[in-house]
PDB file of N, CA and C in Angstrom:
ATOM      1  N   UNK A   1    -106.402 115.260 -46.249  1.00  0.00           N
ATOM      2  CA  UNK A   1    -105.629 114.792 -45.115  1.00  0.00           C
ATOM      3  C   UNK A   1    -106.113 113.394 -44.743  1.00  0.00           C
ATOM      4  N   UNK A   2    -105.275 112.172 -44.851  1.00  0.00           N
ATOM      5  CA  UNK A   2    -105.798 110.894 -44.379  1.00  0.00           C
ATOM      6  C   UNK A   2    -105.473 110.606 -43.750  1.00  0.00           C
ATOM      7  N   UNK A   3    -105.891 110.091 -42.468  1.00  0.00           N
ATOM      8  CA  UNK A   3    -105.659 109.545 -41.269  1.00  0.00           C
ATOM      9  C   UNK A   3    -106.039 107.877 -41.086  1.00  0.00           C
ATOM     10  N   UNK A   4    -105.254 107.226 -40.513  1.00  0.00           N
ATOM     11  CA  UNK A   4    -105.688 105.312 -40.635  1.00  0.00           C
ATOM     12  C   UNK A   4    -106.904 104.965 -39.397  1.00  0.00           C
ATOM     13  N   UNK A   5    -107.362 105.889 -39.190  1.00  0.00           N
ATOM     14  CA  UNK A   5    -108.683 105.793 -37.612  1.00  0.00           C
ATOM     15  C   UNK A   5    -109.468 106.690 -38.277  1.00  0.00           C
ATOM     16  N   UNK A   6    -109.710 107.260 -39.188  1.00  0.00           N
ATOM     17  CA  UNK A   6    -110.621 107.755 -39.721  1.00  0.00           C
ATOM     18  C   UNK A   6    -111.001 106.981 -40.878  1.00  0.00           C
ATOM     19  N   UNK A   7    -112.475 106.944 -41.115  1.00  0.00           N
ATOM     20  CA  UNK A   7    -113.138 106.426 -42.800  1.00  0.00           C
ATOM     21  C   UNK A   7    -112.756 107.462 -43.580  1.00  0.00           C
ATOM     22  N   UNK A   8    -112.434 106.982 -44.695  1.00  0.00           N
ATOM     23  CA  UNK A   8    -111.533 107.708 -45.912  1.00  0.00           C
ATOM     24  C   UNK A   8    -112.905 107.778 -46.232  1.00  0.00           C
ATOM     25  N   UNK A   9    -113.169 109.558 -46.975  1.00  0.00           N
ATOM     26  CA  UNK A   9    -114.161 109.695 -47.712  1.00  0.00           C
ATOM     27  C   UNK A   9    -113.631 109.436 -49.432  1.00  0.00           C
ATOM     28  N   UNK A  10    -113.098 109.143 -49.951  1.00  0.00           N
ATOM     29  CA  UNK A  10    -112.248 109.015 -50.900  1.00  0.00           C
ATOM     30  C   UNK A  10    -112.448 107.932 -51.337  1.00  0.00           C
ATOM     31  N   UNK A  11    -113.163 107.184 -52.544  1.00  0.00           N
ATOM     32  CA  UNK A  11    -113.024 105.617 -52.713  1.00  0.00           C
ATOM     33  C   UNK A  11    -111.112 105.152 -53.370  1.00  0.00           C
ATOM     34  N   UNK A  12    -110.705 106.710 -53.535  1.00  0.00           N
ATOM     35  CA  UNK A  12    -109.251 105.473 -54.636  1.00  0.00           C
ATOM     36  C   UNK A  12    -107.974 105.676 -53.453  1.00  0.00           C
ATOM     37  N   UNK A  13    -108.822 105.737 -52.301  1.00  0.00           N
ATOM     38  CA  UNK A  13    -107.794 105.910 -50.409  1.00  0.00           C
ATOM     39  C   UNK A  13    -107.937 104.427 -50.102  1.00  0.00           C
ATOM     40  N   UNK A  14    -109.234 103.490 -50.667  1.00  0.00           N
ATOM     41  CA  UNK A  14    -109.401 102.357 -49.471  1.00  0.00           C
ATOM     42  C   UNK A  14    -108.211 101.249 -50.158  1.00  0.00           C
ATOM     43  N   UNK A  15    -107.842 101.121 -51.541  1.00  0.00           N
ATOM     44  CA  UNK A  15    -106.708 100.589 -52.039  1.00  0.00           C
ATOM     45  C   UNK A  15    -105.660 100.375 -50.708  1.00  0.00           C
ATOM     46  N   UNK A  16    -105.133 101.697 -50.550  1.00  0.00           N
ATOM     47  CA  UNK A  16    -104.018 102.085 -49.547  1.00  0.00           C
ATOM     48  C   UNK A  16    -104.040 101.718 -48.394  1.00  0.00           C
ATOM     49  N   UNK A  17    -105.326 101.938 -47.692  1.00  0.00           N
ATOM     50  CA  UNK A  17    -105.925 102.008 -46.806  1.00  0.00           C
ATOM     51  C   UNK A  17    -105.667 100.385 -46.155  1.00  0.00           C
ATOM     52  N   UNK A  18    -106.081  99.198 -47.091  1.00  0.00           N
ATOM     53  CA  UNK A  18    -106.104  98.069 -47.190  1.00  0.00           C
ATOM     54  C   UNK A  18    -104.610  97.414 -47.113  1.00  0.00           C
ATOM     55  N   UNK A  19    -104.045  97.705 -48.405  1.00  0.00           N
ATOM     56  CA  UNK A  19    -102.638  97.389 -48.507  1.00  0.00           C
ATOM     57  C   UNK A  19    -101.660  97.875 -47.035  1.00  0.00           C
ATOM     58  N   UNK A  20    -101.976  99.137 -46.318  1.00  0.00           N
ATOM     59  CA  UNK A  20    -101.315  99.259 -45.073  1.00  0.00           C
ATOM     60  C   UNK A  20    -101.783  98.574 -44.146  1.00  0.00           C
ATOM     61  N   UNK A  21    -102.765  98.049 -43.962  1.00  0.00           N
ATOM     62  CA  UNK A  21    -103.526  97.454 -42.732  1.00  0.00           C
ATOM     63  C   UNK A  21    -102.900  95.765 -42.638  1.00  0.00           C
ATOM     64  N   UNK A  22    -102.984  95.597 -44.154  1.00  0.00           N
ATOM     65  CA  UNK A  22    -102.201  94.414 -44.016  1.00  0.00           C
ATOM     66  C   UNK A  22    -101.035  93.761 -44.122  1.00  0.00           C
ATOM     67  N   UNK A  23    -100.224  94.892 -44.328  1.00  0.00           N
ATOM     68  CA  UNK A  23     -98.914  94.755 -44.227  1.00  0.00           C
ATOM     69  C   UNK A  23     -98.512  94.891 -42.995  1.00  0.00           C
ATOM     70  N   UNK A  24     -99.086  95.889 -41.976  1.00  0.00           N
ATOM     71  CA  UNK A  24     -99.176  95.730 -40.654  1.00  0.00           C
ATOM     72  C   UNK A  24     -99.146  94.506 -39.780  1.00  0.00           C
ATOM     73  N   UNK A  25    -100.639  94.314 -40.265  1.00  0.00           N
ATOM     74  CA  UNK A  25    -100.979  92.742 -39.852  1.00  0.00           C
ATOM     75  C   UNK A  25    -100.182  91.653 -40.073  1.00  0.00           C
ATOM     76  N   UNK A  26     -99.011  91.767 -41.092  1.00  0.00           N
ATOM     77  CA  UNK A  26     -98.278  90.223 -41.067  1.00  0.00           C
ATOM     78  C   UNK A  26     -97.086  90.440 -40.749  1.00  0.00           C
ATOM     79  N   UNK A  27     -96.747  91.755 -40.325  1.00  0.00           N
ATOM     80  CA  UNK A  27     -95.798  92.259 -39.841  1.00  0.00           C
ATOM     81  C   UNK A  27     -95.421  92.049 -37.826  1.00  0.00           C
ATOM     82  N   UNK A  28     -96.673  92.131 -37.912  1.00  0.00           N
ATOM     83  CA  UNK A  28     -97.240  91.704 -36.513  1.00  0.00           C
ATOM     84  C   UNK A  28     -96.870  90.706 -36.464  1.00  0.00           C
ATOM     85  N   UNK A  29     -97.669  89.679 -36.781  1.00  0.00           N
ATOM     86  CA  UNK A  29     -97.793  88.158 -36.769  1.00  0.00           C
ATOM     87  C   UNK A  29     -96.312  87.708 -36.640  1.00  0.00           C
ATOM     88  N   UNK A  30     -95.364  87.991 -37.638  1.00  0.00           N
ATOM     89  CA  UNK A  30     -94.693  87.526 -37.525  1.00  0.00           C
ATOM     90  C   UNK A  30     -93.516  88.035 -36.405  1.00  0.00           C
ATOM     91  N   UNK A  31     -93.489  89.390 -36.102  1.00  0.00           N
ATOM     92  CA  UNK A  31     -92.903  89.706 -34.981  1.00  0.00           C
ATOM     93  C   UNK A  31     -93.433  88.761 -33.465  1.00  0.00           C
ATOM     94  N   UNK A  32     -94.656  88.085 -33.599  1.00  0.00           N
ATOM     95  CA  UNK A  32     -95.096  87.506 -32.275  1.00  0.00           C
ATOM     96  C   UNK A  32     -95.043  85.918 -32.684  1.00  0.00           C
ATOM     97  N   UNK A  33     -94.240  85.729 -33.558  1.00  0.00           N
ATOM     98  CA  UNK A  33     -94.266  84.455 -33.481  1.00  0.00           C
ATOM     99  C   UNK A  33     -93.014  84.074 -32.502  1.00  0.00           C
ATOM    100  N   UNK A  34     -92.034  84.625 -32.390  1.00  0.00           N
ATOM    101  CA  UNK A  34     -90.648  84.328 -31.628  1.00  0.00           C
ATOM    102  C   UNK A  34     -91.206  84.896 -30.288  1.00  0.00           C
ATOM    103  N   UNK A  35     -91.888  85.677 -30.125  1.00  0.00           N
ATOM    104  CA  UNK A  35     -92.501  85.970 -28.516  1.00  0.00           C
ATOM    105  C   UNK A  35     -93.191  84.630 -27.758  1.00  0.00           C
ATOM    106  N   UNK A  36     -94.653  84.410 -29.102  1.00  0.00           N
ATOM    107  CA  UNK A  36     -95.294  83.289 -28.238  1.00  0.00           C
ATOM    108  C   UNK A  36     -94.277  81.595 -28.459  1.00  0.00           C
ATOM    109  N   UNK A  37     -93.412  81.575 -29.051  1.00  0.00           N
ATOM    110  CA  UNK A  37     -92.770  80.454 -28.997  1.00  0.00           C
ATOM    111  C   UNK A  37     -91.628  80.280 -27.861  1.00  0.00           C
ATOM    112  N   UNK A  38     -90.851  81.849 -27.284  1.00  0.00           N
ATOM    113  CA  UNK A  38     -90.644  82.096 -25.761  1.00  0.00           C
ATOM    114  C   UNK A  38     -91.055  81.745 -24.695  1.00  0.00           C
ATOM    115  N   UNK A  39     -92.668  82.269 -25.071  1.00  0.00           N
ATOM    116  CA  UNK A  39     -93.177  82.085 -23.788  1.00  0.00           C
ATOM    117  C   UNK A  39     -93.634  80.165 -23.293  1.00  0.00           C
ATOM    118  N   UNK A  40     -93.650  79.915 -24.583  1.00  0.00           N
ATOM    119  CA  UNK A  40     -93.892  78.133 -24.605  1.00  0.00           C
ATOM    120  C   UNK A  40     -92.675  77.479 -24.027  1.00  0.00           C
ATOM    121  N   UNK A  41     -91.745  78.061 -24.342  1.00  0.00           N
ATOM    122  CA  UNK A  41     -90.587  77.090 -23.917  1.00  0.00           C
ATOM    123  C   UNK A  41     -90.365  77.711 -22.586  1.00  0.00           C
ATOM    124  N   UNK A  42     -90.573  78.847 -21.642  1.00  0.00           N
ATOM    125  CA  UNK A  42     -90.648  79.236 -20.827  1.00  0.00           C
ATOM    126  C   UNK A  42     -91.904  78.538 -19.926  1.00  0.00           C
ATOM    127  N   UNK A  43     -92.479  78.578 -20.108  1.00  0.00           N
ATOM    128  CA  UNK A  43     -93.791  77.568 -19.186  1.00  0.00           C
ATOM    129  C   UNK A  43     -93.521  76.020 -19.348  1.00  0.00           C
ATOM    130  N   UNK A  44     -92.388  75.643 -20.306  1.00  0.00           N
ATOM    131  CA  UNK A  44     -92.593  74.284 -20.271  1.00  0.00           C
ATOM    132  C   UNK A  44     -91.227  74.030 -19.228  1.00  0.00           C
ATOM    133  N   UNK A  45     -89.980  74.622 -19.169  1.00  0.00           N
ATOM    134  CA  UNK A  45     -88.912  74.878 -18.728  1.00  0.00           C
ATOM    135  C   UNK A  45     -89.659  74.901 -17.054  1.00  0.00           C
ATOM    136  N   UNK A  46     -90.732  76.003 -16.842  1.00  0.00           N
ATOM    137  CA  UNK A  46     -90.784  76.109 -15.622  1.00  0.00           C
ATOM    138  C   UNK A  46     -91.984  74.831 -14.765  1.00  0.00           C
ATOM    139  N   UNK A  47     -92.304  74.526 -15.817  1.00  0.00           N
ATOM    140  CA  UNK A  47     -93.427  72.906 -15.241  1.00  0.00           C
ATOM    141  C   UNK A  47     -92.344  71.942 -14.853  1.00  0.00           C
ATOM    142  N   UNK A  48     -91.227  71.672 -15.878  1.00  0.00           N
ATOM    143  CA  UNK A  48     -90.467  70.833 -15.582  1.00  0.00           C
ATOM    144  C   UNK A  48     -89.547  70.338 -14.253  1.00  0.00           C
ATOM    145  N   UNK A  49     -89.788  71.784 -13.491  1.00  0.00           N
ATOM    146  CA  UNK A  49     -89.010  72.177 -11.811  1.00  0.00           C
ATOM    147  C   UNK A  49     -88.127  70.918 -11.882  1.00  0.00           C
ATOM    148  N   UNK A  50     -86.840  71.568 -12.559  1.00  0.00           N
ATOM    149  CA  UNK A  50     -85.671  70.551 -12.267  1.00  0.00           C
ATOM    150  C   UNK A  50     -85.007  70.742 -10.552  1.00  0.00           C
ATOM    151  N   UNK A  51     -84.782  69.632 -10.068  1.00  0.00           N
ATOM    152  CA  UNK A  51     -84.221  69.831  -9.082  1.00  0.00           C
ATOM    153  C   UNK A  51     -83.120  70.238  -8.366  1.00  0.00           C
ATOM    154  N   UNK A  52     -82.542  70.695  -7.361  1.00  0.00           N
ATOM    155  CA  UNK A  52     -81.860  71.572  -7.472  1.00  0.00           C
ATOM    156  C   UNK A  52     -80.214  70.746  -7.451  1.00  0.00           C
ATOM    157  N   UNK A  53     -78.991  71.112  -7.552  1.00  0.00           N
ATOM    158  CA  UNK A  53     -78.072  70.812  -7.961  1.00  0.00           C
ATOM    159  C   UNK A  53     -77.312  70.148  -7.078  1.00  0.00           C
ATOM    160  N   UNK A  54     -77.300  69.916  -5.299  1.00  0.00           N
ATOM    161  CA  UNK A  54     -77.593  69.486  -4.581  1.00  0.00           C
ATOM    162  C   UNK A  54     -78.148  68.173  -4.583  1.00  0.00           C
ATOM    163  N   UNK A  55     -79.491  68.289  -4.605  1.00  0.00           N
ATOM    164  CA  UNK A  55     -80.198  67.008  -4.880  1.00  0.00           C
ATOM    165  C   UNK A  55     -80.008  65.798  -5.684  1.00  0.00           C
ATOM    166  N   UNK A  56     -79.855  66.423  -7.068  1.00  0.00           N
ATOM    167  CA  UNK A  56     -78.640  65.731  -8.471  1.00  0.00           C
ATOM    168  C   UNK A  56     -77.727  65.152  -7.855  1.00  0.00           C
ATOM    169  N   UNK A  57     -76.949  65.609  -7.024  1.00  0.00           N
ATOM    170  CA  UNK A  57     -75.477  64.956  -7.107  1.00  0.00           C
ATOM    171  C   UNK A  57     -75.842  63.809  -5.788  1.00  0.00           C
ATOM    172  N   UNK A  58     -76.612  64.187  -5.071  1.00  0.00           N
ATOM    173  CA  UNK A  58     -76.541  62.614  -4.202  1.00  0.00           C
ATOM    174  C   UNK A  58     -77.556  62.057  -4.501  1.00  0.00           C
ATOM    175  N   UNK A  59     -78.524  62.004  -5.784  1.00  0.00           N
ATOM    176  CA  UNK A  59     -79.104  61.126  -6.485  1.00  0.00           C
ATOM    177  C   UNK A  59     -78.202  60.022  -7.195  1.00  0.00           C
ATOM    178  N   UNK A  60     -77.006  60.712  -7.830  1.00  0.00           N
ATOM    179  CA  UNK A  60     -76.070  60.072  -8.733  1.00  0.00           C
ATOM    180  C   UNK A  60     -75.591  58.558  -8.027  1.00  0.00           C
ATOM    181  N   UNK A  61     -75.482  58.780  -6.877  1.00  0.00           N
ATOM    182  CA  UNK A  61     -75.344  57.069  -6.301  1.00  0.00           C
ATOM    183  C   UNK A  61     -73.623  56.838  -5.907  1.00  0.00           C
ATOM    184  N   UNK A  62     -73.171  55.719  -5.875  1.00  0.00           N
ATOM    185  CA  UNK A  62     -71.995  55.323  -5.289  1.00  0.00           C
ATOM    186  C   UNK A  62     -71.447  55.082  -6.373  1.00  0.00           C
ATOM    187  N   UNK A  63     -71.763  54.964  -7.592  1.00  0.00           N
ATOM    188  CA  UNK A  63     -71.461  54.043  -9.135  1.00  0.00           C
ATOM    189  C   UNK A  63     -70.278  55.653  -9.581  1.00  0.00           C
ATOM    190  N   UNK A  64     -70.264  56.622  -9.174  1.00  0.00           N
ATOM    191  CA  UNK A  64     -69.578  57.918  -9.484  1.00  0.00           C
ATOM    192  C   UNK A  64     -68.554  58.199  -8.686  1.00  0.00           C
ATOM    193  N   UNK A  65     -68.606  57.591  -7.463  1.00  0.00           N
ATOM    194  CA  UNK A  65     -67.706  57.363  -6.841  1.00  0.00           C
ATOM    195  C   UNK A  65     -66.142  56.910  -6.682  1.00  0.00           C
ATOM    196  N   UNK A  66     -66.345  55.900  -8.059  1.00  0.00           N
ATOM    197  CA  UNK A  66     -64.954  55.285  -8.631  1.00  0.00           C
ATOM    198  C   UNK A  66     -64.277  56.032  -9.026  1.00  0.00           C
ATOM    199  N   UNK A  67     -64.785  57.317 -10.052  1.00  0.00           N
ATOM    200  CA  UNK A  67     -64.370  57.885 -10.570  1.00  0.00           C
ATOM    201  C   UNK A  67     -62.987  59.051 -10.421  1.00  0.00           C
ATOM    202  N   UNK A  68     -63.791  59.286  -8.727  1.00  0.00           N
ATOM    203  CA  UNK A  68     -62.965  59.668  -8.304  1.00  0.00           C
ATOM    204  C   UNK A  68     -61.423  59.553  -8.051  1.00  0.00           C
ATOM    205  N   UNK A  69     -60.236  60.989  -7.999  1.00  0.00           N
ATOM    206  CA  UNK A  69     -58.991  60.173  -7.818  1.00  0.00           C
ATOM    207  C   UNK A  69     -58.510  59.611  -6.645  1.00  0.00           C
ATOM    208  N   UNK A  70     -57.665  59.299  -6.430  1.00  0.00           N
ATOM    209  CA  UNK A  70     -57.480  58.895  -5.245  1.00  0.00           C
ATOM    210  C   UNK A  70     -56.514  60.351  -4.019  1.00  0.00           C
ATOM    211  N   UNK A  71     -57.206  59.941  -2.724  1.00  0.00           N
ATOM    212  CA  UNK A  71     -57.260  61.360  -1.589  1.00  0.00           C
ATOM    213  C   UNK A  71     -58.036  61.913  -1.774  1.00  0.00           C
ATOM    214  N   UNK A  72     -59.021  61.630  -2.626  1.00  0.00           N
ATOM    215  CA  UNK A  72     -60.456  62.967  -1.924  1.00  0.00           C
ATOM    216  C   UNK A  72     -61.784  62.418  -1.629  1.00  0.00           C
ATOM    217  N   UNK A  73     -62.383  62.650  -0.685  1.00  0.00           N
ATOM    218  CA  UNK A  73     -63.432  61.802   0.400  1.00  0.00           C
ATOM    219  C   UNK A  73     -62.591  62.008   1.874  1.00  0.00           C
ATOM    220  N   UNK A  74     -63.334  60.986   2.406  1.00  0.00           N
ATOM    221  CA  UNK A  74     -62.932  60.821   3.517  1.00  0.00           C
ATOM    222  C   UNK A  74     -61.504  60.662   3.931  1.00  0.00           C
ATOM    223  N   UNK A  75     -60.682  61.456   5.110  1.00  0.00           N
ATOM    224  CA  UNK A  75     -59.393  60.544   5.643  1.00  0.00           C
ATOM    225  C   UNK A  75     -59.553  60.430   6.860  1.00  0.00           C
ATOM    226  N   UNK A  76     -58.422  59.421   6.756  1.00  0.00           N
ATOM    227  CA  UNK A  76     -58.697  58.841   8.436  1.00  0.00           C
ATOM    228  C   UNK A  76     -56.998  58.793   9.278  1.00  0.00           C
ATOM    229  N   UNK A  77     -56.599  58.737  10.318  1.00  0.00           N
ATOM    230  CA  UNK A  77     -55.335  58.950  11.014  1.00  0.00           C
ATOM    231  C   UNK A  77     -54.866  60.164  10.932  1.00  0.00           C
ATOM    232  N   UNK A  78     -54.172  60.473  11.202  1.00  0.00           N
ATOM    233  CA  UNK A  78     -53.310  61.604  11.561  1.00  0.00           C
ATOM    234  C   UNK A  78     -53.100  62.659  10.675  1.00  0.00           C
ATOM    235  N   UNK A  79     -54.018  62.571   9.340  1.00  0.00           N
ATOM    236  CA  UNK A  79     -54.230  63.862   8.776  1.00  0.00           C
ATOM    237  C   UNK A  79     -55.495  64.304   9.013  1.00  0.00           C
ATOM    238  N   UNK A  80     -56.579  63.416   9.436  1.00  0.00           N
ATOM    239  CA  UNK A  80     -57.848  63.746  10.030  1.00  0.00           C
ATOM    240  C   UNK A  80     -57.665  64.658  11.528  1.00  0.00           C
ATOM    241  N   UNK A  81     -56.653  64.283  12.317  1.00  0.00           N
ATOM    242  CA  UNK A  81     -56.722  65.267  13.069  1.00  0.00           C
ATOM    243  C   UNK A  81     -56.131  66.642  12.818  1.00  0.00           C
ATOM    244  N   UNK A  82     -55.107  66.641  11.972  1.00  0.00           N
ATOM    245  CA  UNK A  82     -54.046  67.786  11.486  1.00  0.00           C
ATOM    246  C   UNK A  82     -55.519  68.632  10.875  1.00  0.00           C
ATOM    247  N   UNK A  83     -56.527  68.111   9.864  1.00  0.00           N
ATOM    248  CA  UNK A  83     -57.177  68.882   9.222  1.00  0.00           C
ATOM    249  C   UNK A  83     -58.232  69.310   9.863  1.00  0.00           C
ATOM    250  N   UNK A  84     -58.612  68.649  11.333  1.00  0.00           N
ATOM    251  CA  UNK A  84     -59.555  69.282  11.819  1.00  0.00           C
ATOM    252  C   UNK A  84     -59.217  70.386  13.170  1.00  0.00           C
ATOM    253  N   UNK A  85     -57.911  70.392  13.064  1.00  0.00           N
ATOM    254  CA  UNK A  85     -56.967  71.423  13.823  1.00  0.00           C
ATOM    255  C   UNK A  85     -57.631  72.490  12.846  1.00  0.00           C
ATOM    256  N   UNK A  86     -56.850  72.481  11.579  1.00  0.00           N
ATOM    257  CA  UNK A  86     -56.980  73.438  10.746  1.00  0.00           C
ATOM    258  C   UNK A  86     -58.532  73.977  10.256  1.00  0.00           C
ATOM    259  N   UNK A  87     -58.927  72.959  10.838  1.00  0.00           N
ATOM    260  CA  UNK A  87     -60.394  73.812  10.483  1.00  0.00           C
ATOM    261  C   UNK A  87     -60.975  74.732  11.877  1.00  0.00           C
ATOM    262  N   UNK A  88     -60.334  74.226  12.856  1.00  0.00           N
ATOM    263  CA  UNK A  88     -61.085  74.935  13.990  1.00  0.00           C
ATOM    264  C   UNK A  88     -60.124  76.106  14.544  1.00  0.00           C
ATOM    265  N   UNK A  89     -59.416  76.002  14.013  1.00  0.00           N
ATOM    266  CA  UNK A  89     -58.399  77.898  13.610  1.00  0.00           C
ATOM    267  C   UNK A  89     -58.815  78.413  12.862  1.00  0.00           C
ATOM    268  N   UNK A  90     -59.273  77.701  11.765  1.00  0.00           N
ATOM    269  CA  UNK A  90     -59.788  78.854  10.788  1.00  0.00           C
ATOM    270  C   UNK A  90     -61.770  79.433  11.149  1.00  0.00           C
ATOM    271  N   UNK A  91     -62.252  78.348  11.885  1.00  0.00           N
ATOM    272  CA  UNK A  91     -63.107  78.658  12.790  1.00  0.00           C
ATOM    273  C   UNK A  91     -63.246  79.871  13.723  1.00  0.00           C
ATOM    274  N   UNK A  92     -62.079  80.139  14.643  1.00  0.00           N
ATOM    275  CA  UNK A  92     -61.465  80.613  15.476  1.00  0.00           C
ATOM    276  C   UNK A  92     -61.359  82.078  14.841  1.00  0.00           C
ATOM    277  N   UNK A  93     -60.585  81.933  13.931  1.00  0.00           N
ATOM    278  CA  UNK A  93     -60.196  83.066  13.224  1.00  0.00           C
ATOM    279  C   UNK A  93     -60.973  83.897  12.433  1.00  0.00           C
ATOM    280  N   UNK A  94     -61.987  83.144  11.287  1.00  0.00           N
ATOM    281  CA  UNK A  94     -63.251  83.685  10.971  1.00  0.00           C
ATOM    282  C   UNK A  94     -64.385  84.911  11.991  1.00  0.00           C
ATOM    283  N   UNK A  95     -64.365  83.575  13.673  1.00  0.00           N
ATOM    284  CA  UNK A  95     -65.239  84.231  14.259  1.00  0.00           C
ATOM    285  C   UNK A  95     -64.706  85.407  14.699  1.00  0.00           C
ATOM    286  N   UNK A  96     -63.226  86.142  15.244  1.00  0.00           N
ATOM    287  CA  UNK A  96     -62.685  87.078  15.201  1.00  0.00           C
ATOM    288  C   UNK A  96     -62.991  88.183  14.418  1.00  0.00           C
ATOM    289  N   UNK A  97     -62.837  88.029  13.394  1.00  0.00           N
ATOM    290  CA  UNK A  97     -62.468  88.816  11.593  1.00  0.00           C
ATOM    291  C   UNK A  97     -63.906  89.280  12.384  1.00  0.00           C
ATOM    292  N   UNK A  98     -65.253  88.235  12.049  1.00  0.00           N
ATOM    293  CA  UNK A  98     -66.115  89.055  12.364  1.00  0.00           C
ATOM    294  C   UNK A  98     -66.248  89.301  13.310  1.00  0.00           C
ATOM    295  N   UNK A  99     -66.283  89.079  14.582  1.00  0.00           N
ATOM    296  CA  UNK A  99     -66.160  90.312  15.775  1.00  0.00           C
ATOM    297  C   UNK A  99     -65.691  91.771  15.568  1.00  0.00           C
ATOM    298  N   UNK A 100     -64.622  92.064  14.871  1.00  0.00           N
ATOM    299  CA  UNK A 100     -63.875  93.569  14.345  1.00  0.00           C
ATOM    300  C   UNK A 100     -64.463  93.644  13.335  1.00  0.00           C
ATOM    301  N   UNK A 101     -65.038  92.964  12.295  1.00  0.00           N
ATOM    302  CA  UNK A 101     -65.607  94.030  11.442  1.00  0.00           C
ATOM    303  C   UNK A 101     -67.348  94.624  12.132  1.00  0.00           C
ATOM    304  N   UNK A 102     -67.711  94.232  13.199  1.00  0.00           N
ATOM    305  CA  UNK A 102     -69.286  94.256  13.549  1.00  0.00           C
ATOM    306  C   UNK A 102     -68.885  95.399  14.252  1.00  0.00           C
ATOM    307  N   UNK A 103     -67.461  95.295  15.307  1.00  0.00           N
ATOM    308  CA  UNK A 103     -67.122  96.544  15.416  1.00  0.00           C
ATOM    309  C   UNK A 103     -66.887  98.127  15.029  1.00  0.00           C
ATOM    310  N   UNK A 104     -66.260  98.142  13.705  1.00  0.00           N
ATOM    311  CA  UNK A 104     -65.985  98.444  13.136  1.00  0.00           C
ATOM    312  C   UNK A 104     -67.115  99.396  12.205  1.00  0.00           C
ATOM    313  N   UNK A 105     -68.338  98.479  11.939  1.00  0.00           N
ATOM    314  CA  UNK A 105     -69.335  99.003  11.160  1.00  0.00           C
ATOM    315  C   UNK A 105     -70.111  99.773  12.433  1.00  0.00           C
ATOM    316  N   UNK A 106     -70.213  99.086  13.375  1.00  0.00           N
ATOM    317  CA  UNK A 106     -70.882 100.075  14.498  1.00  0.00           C
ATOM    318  C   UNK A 106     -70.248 101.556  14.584  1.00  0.00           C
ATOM    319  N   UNK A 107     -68.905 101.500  14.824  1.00  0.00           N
ATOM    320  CA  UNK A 107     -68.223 102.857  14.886  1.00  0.00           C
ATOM    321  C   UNK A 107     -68.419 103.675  13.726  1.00  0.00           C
ATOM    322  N   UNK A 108     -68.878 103.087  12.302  1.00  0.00           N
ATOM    323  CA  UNK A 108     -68.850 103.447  11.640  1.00  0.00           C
ATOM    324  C   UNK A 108     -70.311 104.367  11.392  1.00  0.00           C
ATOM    325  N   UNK A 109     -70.985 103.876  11.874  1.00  0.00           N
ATOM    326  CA  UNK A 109     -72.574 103.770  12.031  1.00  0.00           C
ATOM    327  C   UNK A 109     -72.679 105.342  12.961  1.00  0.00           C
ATOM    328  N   UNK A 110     -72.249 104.950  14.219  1.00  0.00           N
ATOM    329  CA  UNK A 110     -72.215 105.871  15.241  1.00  0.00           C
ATOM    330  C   UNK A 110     -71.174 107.401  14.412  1.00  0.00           C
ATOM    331  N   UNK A 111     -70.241 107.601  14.146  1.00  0.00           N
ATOM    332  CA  UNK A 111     -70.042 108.436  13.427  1.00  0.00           C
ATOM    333  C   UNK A 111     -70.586 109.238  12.386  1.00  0.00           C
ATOM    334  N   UNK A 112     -71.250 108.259  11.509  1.00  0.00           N
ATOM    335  CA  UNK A 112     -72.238 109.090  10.550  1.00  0.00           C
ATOM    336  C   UNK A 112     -73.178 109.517  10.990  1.00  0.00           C
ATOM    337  N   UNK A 113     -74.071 109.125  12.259  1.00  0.00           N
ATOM    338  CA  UNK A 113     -74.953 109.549  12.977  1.00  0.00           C
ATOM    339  C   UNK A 113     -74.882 110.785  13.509  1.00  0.00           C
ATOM    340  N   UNK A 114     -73.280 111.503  14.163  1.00  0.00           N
ATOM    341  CA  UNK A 114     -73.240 112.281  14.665  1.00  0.00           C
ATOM    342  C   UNK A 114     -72.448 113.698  13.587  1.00  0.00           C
ATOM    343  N   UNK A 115     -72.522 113.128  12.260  1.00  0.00           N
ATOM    344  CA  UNK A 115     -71.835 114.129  11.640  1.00  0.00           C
ATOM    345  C   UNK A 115     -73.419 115.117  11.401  1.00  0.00           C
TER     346      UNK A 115
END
């Protein structure tokens, strides 16, 4: 009976014995080569602390600006007020929605409590 954690009393076992150990061994090796080359590009990825995506875009400058088409940025006259109507209804309306749903989950709350 041969076991690979036991000394083979057997001298024509250590052949085998050998040939499995090292077929193991480069079997290994090479399974950890795509691990430790992971973990390299992973520590180098995370030294690098790119900044966040935010930051990027008003780094980019005024030179990107051209690019843009024309109507989007800033407006000014009488669609500036039309759009800030529309934003403070939808303000309005948001804060509602959630008022009834806070409601809503409370009742909901209080019911399961009492089942």
């Amino acid at each position: 009976n041969f076991s690979l954690f036991q000394t083979p009393t057997n001298f024509l076992t250590w052949p085998k014995l050998r040939y499995h150990r090292t077929y193991c061994a480069c079997t290994y090796s090479l399974c950890d080569f795509p691990t430790v080359r992971g973990t390299g590009k992973t520590i180098h990825f995370n030294v690098a602390k790119m900044l966040p995506d935010v930051v990027l875009e008003t780094n980019i400058g005024p030179s990107s600006m051209t690019v843009l088409p024309p109507g989007v940025g800033f407006r000014e006259g009488e669609d500036m007020d039309e759009l800030l109507e529309k934003q403070a209804d939808m303000i309005r309306y948001l804060q509602q929605h959630n008022a009834n749903l806070e409601r809503r989950l409370l009742y909901l709350q209080q019911t399961q409590l009492h089942s």
